[in-house]
C-alpha atoms as a PDB file:
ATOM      1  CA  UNK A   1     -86.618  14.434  17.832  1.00  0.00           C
ATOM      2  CA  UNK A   2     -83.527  13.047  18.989  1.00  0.00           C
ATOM      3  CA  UNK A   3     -79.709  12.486  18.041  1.00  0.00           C
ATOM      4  CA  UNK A   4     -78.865   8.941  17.140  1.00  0.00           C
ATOM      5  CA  UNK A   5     -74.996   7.473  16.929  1.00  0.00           C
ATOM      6  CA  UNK A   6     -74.426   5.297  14.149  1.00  0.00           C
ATOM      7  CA  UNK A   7     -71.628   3.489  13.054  1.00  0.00           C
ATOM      8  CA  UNK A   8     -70.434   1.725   9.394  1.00  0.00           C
ATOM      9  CA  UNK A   9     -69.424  -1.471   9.020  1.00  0.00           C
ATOM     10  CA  UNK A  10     -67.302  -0.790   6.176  1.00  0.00           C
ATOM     11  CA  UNK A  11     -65.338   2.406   7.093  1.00  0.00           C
ATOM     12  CA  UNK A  12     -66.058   2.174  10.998  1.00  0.00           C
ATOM     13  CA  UNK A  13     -67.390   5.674  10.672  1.00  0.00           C
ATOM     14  CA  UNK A  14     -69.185   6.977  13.959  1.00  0.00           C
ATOM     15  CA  UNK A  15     -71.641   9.616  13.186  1.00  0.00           C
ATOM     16  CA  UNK A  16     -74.889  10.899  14.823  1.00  0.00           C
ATOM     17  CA  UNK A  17     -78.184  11.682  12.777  1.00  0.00           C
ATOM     18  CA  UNK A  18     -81.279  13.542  14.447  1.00  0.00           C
ATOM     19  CA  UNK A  19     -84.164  11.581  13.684  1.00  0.00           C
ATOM     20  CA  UNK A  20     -88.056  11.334  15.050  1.00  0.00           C
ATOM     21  CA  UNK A  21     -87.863   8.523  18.004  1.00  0.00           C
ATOM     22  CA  UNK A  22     -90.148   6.181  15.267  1.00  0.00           C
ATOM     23  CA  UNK A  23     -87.354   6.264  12.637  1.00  0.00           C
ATOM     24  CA  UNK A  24     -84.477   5.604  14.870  1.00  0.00           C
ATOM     25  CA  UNK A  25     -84.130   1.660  13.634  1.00  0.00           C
ATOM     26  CA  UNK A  26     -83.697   3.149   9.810  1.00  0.00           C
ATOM     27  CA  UNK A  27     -80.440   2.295   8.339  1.00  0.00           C
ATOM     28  CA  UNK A  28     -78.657   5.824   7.427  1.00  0.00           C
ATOM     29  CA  UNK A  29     -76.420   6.449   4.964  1.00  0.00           C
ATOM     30  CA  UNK A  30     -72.476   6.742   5.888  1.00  0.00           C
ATOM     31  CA  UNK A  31     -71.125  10.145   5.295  1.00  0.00           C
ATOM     32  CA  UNK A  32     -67.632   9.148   4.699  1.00  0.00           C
ATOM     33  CA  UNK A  33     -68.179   6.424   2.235  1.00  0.00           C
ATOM     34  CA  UNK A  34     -71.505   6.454   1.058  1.00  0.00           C
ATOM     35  CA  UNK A  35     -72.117   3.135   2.056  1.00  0.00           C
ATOM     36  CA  UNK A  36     -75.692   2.230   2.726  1.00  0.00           C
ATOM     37  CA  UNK A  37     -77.167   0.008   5.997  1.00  0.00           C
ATOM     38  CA  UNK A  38     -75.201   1.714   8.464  1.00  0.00           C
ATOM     39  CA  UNK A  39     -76.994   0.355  12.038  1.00  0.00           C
ATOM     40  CA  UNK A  40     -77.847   2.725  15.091  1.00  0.00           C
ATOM     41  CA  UNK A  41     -75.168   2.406  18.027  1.00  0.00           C
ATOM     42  CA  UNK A  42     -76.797   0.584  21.164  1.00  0.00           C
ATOM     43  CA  UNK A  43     -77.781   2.911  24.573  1.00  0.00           C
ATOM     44  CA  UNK A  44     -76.317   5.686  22.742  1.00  0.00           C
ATOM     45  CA  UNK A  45     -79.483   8.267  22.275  1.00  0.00           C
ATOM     46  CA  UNK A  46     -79.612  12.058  23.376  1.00  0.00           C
ATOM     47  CA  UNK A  47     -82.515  14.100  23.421  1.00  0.00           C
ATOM     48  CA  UNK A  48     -82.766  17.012  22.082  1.00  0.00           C
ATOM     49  CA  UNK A  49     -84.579  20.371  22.959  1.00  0.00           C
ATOM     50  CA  UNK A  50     -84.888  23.442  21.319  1.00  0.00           C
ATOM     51  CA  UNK A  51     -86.033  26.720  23.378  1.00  0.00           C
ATOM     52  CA  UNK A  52     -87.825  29.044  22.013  1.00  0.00           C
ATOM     53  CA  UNK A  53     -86.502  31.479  24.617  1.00  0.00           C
ATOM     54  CA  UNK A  54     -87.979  32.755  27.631  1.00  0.00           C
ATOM     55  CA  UNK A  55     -91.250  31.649  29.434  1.00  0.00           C
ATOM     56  CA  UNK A  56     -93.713  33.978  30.979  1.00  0.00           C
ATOM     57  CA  UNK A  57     -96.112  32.753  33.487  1.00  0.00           C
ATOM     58  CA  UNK A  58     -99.491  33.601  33.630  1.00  0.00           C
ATOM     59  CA  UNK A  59     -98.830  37.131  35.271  1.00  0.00           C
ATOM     60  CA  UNK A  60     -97.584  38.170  31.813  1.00  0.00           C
ATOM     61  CA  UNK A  61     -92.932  38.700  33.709  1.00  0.00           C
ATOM     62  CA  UNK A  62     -90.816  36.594  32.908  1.00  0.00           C
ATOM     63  CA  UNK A  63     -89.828  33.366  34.692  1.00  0.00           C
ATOM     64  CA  UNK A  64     -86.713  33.852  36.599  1.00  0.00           C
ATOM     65  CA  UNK A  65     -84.392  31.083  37.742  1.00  0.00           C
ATOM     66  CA  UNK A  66     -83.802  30.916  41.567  1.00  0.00           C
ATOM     67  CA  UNK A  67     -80.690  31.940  42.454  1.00  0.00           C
ATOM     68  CA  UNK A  68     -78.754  28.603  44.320  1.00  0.00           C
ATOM     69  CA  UNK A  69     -77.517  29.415  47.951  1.00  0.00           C
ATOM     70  CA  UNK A  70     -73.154  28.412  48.124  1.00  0.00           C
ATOM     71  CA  UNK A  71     -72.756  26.165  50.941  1.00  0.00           C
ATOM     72  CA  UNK A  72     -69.307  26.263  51.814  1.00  0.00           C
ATOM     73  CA  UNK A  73     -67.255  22.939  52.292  1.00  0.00           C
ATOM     74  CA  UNK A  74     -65.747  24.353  55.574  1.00  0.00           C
ATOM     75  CA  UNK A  75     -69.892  24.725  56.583  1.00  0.00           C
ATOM     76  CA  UNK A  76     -70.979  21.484  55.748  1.00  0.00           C
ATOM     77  CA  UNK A  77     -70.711  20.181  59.333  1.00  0.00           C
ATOM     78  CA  UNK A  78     -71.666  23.439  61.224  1.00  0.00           C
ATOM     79  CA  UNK A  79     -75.109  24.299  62.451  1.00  0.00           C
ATOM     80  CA  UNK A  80     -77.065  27.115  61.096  1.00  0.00           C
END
Protein backbone atom coordinates (compact mmCIF):
# COMPACT_ATOMS: atom_id res chain seq x y z
CA UNK A 1 0.00 0.00 0.00
CA UNK A 2 0.86 3.45 -0.44
CA UNK A 3 -0.47 7.17 0.00
CA UNK A 4 -1.36 8.86 -3.23
CA UNK A 5 -1.94 12.95 -3.61
CA UNK A 6 -4.70 13.83 -5.69
CA UNK A 7 -6.04 16.90 -6.74
CA UNK A 8 -9.76 18.18 -8.30
CA UNK A 9 -10.15 19.99 -11.12
CA UNK A 10 -13.22 21.56 -10.05
CA UNK A 11 -12.59 22.66 -6.40
CA UNK A 12 -8.63 22.40 -6.61
CA UNK A 13 -8.91 20.13 -3.62
CA UNK A 14 -5.48 18.37 -2.67
CA UNK A 15 -6.06 15.22 -0.84
CA UNK A 16 -4.13 11.91 -0.40
CA UNK A 17 -5.84 8.35 -0.64
CA UNK A 18 -3.90 5.04 0.40
CA UNK A 19 -4.31 2.74 -2.30
CA UNK A 20 -2.54 -0.79 -3.52
CA UNK A 21 0.45 0.44 -6.01
CA UNK A 22 -1.97 -1.36 -9.02
CA UNK A 23 -4.88 1.05 -8.33
CA UNK A 24 -2.94 4.19 -8.07
CA UNK A 25 -4.11 5.48 -11.83
CA UNK A 26 -7.99 5.13 -10.49
CA UNK A 27 -9.77 8.35 -10.51
CA UNK A 28 -10.96 9.00 -6.69
CA UNK A 29 -13.66 10.74 -5.61
CA UNK A 30 -13.16 14.52 -4.22
CA UNK A 31 -13.98 14.83 -0.61
CA UNK A 32 -14.91 18.39 -0.66
CA UNK A 33 -17.23 18.38 -3.56
CA UNK A 34 -18.05 15.08 -4.49
CA UNK A 35 -16.91 15.49 -7.79
CA UNK A 36 -15.85 12.38 -9.59
CA UNK A 37 -12.38 11.89 -11.95
CA UNK A 38 -10.18 13.53 -9.65
CA UNK A 39 -6.41 12.52 -11.25
CA UNK A 40 -3.34 11.34 -9.04
CA UNK A 41 -0.70 14.27 -8.47
CA UNK A 42 2.64 13.50 -10.49
CA UNK A 43 6.07 12.24 -8.34
CA UNK A 44 4.03 12.71 -5.37
CA UNK A 45 3.83 8.93 -3.77
CA UNK A 46 4.84 7.88 -0.10
CA UNK A 47 5.14 4.54 1.08
CA UNK A 48 3.76 3.38 3.74
CA UNK A 49 4.73 0.81 6.53
CA UNK A 50 3.05 -0.48 9.31
CA UNK A 51 5.14 -2.28 12.27
CA UNK A 52 3.91 -4.76 13.94
CA UNK A 53 6.29 -3.92 16.78
CA UNK A 54 9.41 -5.40 17.77
CA UNK A 55 11.58 -8.06 15.92
CA UNK A 56 13.31 -10.91 17.58
CA UNK A 57 16.09 -12.63 15.89
CA UNK A 58 16.56 -16.09 15.80
CA UNK A 59 18.03 -16.27 19.46
CA UNK A 60 14.44 -15.68 20.61
CA UNK A 61 15.82 -11.20 22.47
CA UNK A 62 14.86 -8.67 20.98
CA UNK A 63 16.61 -6.67 18.24
CA UNK A 64 18.17 -3.65 19.65
CA UNK A 65 19.13 -0.56 17.67
CA UNK A 66 22.88 0.41 17.87
CA UNK A 67 23.41 3.19 19.74
CA UNK A 68 25.15 6.13 17.16
CA UNK A 69 28.60 7.43 18.46
CA UNK A 70 28.35 11.90 18.69
CA UNK A 71 31.16 13.16 16.78
CA UNK A 72 31.67 16.52 17.85
CA UNK A 73 32.01 19.44 15.24
CA UNK A 74 35.08 20.80 17.18
CA UNK A 75 36.51 16.83 16.47
CA UNK A 76 35.88 16.59 13.02
CA UNK A 77 39.45 17.54 12.03
CA UNK A 78 41.34 15.92 15.00
CA UNK A 79 42.90 12.50 14.97
CA UNK A 80 41.69 9.73 17.07
Amino acid sequence: MAIYEFSCAKCSHVFDVNLKVDDRDTPQVCPECKATGCKRSFGSSVTSHVSSGAKTNRSGTKNRTPEKKVIHLSNLNKSG
